[in-house]
C-alpha atoms as a PDB file:
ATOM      1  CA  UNK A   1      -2.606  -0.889  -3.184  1.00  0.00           C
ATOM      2  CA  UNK A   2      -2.345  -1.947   0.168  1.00  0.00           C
ATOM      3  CA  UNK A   3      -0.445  -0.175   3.220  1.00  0.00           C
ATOM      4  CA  UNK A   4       3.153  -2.160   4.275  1.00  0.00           C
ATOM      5  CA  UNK A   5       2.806  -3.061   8.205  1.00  0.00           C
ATOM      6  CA  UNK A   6       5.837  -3.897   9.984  1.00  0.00           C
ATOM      7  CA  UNK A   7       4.595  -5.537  13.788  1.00  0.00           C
ATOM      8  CA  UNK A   8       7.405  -5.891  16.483  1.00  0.00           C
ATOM      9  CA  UNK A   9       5.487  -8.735  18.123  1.00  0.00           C
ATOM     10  CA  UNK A  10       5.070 -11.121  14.942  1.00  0.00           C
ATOM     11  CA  UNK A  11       8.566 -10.147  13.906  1.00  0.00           C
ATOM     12  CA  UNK A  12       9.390 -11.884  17.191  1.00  0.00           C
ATOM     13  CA  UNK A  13       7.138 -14.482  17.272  1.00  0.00           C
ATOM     14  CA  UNK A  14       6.739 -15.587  13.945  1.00  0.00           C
ATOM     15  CA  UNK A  15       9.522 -13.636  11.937  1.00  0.00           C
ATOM     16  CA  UNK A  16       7.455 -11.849   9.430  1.00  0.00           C
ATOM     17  CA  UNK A  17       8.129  -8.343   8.842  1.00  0.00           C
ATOM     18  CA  UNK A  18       6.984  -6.114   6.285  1.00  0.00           C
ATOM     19  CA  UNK A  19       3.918  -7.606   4.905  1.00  0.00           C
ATOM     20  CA  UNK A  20       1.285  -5.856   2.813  1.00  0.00           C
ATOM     21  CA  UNK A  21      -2.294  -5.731   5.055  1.00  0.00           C
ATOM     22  CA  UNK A  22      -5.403  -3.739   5.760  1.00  0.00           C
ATOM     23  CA  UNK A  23      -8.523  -3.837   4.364  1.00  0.00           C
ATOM     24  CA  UNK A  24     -11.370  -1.240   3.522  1.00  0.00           C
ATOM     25  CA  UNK A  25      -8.846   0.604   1.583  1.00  0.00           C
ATOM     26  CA  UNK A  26      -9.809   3.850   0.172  1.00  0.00           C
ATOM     27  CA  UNK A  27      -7.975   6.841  -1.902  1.00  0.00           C
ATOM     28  CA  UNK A  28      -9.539  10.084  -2.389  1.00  0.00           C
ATOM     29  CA  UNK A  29      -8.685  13.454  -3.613  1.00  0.00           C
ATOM     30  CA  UNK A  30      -9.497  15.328  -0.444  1.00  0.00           C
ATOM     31  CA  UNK A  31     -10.038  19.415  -0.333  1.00  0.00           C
ATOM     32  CA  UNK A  32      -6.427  20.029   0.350  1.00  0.00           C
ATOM     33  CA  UNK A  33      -4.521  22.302  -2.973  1.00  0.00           C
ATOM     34  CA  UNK A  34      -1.265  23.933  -3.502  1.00  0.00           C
ATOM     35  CA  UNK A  35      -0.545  26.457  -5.998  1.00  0.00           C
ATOM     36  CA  UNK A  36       3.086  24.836  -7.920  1.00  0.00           C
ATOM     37  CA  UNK A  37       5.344  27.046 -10.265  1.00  0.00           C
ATOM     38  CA  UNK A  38       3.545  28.140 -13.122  1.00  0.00           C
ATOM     39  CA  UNK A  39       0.178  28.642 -11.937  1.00  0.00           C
ATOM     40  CA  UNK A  40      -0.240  24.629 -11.567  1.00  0.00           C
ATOM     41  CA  UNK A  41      -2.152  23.271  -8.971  1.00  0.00           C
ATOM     42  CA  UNK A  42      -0.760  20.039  -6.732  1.00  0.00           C
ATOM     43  CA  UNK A  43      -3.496  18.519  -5.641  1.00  0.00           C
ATOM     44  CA  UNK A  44      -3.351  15.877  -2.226  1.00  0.00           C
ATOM     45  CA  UNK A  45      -5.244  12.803  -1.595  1.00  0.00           C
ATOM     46  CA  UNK A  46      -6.090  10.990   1.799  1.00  0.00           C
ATOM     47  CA  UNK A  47      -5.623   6.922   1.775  1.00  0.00           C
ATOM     48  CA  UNK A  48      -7.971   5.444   4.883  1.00  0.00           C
ATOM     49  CA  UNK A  49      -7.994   1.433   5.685  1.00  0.00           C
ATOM     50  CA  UNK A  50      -8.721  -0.836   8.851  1.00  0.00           C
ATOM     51  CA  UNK A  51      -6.307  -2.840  10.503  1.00  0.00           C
ATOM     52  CA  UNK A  52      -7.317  -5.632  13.012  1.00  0.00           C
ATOM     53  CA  UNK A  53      -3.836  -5.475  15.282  1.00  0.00           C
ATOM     54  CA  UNK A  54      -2.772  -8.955  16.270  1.00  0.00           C
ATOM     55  CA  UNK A  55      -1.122  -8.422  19.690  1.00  0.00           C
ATOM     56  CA  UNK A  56      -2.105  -6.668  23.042  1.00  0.00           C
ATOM     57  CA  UNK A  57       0.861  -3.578  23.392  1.00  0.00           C
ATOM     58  CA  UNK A  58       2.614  -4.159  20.184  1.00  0.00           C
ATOM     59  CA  UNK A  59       4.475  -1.562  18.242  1.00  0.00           C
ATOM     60  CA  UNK A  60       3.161  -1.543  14.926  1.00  0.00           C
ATOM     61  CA  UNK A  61       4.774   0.717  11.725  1.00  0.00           C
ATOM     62  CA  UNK A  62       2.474   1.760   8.639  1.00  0.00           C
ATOM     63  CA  UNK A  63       4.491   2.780   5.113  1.00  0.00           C
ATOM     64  CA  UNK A  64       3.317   3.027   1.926  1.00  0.00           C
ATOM     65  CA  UNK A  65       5.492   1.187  -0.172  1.00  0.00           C
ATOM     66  CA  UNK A  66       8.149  -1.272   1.519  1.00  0.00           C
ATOM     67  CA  UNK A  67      11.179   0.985   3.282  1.00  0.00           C
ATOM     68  CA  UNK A  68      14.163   1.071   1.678  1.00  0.00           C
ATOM     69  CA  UNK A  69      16.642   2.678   4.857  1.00  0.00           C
ATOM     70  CA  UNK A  70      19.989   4.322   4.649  1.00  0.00           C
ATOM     71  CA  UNK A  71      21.758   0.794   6.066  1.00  0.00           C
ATOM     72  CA  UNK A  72      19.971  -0.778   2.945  1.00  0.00           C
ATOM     73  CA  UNK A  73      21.458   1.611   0.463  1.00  0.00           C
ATOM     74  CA  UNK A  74      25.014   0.901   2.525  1.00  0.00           C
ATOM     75  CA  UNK A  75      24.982  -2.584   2.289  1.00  0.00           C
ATOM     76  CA  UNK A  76      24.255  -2.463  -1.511  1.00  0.00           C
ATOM     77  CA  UNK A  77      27.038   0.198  -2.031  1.00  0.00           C
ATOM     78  CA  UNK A  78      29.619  -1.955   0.161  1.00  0.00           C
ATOM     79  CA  UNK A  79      28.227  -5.047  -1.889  1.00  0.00           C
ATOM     80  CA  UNK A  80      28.952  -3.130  -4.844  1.00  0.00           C
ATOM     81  CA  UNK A  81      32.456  -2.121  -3.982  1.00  0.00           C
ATOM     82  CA  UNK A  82      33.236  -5.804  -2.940  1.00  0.00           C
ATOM     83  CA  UNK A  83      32.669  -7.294  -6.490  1.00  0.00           C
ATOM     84  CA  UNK A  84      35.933  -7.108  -8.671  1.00  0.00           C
ATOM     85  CA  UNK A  85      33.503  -6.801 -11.790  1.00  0.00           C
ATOM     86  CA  UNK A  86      31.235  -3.936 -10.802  1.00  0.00           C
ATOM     87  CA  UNK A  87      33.949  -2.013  -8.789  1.00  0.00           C
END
């Protein structure tokens, strides 16, 4: 599963935005353990990857899955509220 990368520069100059990228991608349980209720253990793992940046002093976001925001979530509730049917 590859890391989401959001650049500002190729947004601008090419209008991509979220795109799934890296390579070299690893996921390991690292030495990291919390005790949970019951006497269950949660137990973390560490994702590591490369990323060859495309632009000199770009601003460059990493997520995990594609971002879903709280304007998002708005605009599909006002959407919602704007069709006779589902209202």
């Amino acid at each position: 599963m590859k890391p989401t990368v959001y650049s500002v520069k190729k947004k601008e100059d090419k209008n991509i935005g979220w795109i799934k990228d890296g390579n070299n991608i690893s996921y390991y349980q690292n030495s990291i353990s919390k005790e949970a209720c019951s006497g269950l253990f949660l137990h973390y793992f560490t994702l590591t990857f490369t990323y060859r940046f495309d632009y000199n002093d770009d601003t460059v976001f990493f997520s995990y899955t594609y971002p879903y925001t709280y304007s998002d979530l708005n605009d599909y509730l006002d959407n919602l509220m704007s069709d006779q049917v589902k209202n």
